[in-house]
C-alpha atoms as a PDB file:
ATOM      1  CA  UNK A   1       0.189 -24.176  14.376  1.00  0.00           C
ATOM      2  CA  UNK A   2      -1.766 -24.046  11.747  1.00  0.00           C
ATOM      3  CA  UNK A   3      -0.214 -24.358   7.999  1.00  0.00           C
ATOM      4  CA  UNK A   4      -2.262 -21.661   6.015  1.00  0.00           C
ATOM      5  CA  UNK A   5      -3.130 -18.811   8.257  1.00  0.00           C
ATOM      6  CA  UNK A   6      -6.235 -18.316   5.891  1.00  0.00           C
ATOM      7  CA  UNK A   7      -7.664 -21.320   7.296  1.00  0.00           C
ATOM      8  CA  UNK A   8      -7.698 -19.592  10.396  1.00  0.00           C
ATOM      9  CA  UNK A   9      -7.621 -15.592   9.951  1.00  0.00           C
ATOM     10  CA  UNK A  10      -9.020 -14.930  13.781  1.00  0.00           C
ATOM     11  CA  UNK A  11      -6.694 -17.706  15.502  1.00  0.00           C
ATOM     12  CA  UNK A  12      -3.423 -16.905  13.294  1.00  0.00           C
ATOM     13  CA  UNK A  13      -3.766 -12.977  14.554  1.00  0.00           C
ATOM     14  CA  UNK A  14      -4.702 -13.615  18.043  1.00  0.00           C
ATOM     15  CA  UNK A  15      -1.645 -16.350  17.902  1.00  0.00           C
ATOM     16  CA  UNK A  16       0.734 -13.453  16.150  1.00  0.00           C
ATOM     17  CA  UNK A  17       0.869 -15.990  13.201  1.00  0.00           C
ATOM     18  CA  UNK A  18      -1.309 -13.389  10.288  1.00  0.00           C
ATOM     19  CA  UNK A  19       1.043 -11.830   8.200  1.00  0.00           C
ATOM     20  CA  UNK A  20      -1.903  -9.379   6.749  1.00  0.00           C
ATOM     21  CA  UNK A  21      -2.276  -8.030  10.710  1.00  0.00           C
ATOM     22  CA  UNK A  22      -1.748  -4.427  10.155  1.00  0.00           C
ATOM     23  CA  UNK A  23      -2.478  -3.256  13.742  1.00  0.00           C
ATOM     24  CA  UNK A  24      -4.252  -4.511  16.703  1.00  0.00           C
ATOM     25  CA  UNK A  25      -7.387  -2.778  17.827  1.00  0.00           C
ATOM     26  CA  UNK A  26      -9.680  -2.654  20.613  1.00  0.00           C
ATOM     27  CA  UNK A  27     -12.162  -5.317  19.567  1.00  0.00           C
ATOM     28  CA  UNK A  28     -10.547  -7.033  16.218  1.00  0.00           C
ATOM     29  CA  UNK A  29      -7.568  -6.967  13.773  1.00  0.00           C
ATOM     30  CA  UNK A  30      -7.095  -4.392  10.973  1.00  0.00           C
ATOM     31  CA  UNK A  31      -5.600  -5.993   7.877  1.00  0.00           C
ATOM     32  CA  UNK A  32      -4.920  -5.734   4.893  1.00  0.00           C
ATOM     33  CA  UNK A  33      -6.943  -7.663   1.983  1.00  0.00           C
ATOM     34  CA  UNK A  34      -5.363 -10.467   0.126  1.00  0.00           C
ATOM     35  CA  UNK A  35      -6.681  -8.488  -2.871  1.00  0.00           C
ATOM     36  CA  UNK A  36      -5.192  -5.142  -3.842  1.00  0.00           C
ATOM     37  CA  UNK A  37      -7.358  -4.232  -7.224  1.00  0.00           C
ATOM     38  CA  UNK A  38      -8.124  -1.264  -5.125  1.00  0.00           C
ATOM     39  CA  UNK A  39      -5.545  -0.033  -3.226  1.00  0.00           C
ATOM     40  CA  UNK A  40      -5.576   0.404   0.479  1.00  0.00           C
ATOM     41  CA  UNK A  41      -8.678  -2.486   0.460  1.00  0.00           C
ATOM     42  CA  UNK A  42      -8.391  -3.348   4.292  1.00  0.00           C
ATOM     43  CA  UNK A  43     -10.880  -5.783   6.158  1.00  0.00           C
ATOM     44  CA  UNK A  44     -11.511  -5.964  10.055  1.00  0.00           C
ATOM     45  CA  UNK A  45     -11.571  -8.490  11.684  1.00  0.00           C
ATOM     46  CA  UNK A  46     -13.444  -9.436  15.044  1.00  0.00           C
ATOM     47  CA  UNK A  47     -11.133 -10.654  17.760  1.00  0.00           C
ATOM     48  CA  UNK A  48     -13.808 -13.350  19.140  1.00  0.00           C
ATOM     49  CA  UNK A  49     -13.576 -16.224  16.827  1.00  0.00           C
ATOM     50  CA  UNK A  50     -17.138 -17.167  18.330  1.00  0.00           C
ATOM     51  CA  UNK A  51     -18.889 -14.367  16.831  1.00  0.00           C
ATOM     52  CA  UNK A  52     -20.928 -14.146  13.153  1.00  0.00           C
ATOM     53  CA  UNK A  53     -22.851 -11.353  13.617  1.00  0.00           C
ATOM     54  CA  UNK A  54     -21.838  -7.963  15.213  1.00  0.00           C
ATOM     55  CA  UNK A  55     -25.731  -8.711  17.255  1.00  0.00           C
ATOM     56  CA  UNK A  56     -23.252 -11.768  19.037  1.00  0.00           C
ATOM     57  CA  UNK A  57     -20.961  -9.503  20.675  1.00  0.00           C
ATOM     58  CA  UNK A  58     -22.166  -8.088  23.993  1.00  0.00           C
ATOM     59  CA  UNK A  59     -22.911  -3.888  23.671  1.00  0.00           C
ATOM     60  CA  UNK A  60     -19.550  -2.611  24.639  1.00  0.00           C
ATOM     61  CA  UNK A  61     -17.582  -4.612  22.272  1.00  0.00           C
ATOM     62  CA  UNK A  62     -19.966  -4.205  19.522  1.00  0.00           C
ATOM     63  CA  UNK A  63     -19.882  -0.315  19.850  1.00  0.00           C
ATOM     64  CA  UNK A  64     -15.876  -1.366  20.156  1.00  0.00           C
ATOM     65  CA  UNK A  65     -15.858  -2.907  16.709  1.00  0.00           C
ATOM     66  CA  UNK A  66     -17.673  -0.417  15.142  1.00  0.00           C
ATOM     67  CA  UNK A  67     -15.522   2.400  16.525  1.00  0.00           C
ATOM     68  CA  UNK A  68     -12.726   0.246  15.316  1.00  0.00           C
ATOM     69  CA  UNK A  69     -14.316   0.282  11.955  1.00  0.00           C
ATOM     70  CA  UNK A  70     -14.666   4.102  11.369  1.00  0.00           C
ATOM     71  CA  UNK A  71     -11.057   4.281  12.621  1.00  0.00           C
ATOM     72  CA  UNK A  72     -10.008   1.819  10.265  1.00  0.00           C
ATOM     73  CA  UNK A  73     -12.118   3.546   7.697  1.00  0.00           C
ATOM     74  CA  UNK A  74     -10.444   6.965   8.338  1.00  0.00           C
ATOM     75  CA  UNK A  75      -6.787   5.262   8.027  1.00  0.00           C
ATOM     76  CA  UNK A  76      -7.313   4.254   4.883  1.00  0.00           C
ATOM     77  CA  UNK A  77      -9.252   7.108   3.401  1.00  0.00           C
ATOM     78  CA  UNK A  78      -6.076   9.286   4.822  1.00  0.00           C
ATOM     79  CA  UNK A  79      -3.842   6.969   3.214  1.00  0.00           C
ATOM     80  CA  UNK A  80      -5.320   6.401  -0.251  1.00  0.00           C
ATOM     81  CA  UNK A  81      -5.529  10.416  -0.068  1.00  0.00           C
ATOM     82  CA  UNK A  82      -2.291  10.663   0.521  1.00  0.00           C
ATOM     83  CA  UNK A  83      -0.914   8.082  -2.229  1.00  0.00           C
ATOM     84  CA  UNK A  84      -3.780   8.794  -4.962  1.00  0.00           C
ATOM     85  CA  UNK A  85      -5.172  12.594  -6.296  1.00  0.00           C
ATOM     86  CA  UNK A  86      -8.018  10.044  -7.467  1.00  0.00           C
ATOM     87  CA  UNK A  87      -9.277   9.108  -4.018  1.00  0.00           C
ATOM     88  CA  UNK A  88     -12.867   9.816  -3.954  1.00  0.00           C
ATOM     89  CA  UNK A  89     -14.448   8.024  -0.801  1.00  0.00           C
ATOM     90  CA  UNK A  90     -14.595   4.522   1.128  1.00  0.00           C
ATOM     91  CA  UNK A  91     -16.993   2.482   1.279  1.00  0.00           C
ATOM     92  CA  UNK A  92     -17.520   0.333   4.758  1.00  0.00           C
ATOM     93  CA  UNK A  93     -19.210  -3.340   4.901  1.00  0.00           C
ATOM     94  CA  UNK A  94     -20.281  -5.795   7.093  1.00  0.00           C
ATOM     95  CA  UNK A  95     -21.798  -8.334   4.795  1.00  0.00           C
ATOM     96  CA  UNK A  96     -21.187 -12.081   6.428  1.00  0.00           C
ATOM     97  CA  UNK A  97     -22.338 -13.852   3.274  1.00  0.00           C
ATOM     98  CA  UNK A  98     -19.456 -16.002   2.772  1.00  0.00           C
ATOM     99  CA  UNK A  99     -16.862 -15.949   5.487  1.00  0.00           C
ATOM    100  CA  UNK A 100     -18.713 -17.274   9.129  1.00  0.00           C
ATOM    101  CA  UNK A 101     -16.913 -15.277  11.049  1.00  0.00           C
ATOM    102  CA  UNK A 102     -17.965 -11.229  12.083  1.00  0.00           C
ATOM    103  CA  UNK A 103     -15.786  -8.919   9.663  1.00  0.00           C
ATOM    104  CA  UNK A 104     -16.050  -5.444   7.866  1.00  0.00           C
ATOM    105  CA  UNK A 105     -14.425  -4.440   4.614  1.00  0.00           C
ATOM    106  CA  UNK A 106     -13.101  -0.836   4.040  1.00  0.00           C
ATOM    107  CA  UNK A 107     -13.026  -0.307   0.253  1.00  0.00           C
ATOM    108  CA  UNK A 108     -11.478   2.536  -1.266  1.00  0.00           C
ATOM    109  CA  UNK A 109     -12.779   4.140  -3.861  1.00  0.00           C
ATOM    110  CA  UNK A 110     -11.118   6.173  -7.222  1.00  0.00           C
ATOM    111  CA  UNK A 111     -11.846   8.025  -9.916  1.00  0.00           C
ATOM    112  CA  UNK A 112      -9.736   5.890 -12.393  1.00  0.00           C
ATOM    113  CA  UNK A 113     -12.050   2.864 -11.908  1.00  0.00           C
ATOM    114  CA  UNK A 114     -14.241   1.365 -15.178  1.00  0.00           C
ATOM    115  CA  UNK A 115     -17.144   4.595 -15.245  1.00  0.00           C
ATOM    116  CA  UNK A 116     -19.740   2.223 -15.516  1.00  0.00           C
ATOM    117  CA  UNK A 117     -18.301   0.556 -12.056  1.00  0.00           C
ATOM    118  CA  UNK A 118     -17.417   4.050 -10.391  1.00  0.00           C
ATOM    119  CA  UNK A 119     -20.797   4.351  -8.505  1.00  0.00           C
ATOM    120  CA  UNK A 120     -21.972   0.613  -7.949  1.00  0.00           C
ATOM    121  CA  UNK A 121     -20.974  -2.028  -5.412  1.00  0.00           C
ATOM    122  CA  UNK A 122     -17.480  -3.294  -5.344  1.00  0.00           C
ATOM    123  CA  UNK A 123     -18.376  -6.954  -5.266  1.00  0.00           C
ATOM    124  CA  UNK A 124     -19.510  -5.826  -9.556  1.00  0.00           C
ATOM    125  CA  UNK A 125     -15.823  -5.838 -10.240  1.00  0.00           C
ATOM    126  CA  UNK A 126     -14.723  -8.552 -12.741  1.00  0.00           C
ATOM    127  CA  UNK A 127     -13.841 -12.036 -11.015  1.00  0.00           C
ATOM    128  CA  UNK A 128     -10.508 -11.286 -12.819  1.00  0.00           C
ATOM    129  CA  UNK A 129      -9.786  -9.115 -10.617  1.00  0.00           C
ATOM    130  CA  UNK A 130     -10.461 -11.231  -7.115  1.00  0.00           C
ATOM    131  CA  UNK A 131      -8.299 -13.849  -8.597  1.00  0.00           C
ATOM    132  CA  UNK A 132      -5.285 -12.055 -10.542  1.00  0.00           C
ATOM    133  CA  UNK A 133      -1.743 -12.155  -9.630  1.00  0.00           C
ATOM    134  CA  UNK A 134      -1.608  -9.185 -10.747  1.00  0.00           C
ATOM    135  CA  UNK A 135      -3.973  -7.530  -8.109  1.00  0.00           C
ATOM    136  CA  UNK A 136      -2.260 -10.334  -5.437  1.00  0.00           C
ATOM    137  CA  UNK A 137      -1.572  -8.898  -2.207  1.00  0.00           C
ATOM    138  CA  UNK A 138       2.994  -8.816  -2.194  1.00  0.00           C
ATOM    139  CA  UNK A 139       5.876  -7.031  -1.151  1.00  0.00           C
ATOM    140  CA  UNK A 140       4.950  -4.384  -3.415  1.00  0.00           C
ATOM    141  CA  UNK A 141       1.958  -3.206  -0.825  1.00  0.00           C
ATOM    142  CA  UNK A 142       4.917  -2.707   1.635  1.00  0.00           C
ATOM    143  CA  UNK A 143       4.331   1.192   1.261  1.00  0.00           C
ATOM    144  CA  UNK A 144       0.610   0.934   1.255  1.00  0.00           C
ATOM    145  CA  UNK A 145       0.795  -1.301   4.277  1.00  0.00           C
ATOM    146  CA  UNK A 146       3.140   1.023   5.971  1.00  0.00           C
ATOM    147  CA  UNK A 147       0.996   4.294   5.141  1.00  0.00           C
ATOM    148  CA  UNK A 148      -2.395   2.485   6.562  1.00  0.00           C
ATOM    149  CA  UNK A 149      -0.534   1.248   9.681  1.00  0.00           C
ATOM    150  CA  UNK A 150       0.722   4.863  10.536  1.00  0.00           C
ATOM    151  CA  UNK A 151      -2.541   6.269   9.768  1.00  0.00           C
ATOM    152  CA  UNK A 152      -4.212   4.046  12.468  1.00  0.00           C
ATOM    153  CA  UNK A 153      -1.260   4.618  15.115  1.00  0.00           C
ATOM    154  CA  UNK A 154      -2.293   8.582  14.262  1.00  0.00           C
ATOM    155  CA  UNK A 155      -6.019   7.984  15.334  1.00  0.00           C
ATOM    156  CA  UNK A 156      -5.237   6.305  17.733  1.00  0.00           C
ATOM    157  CA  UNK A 157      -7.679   6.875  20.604  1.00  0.00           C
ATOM    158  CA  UNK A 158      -6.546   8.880  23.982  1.00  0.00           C
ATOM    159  CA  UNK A 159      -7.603   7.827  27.378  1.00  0.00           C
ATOM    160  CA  UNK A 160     -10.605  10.590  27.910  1.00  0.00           C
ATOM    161  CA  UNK A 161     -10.292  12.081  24.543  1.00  0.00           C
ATOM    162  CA  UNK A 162     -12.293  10.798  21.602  1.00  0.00           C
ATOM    163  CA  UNK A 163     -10.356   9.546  18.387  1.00  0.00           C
ATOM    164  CA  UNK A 164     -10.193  12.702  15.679  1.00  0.00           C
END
């Protein structure tokens, strides 16, 4: 077992062991990111430990991640909707700078945020805010979590029907 799931964020969900694991998916793990500066900030994660790049999965699954994104996406948009009048949009990203494994972040996005941060990349945020207790994922997400998770069993896809 290992001691700090964060060493490990592919093997502690596929192992049942992540406590950020919002919901399984077809190819990957939504959850939910250690970092709540913007609420609803959810990452997904690729179920094949193996794989860096979405170009290492084979077609299907890649097409399986990415559908998995845009549901993901959609969950949280509908949630942060929901919970905030100052929702304005998410952003989705698969970067792979830092982490080695194949991941996408779903940012959300509000009108309350610094102006001069409102229409520029995410990642411009102060380094405060990546490392403040105060924007520390806790219990206090419960609701959050709760609201994402039921978006995602909403969209949830239909054998022969398309996800809405």
């Amino acid at each position: 077992m290992v001691d700090d799931w964060r060493a490990d964020r592919i093997g502690s969900a596929l192992r049942g062991e992540n406590p950020t694991v919002l919901r399984r998916l077809d190819a990957g793990f939504a959850v939910i990111g250690d970092v709540q500066f913007l609420p609803g900030y959810s990452v997904l994660l690729a179920d094949d430990p193996g794989a860096e790049r979405l170009s290492d999965l084979p077609r299907e699954k890649r097409l399986a991640f990415l559908s998995d994104m845009d549901r993901l996406g959609e969950a949280v948009e509908r949630a942060s909707r929901r919970l905030d009048t100052a929702f304005r949009r998410v952003n989705l990203e698969i970067l792979g700078n830092t982490d080695g494994f194949l991941h996408a972040h779903v940012w959300p996005r509000f009108a309350w945020e610094p102006a001069d941060l409102l229409r520029m990349p995410v990642w411009l945020h102060p380094r405060d805010n990546w490392t403040d207790e105060q924007h520390a994922l806790g219990p206090r997400h419960d609701p959050l979590r709760k609201a994402i998770g039921d978006e995602l069993d909403r969209l949830r896809p239909t054998p022969g029907r398309r996800a809405r």
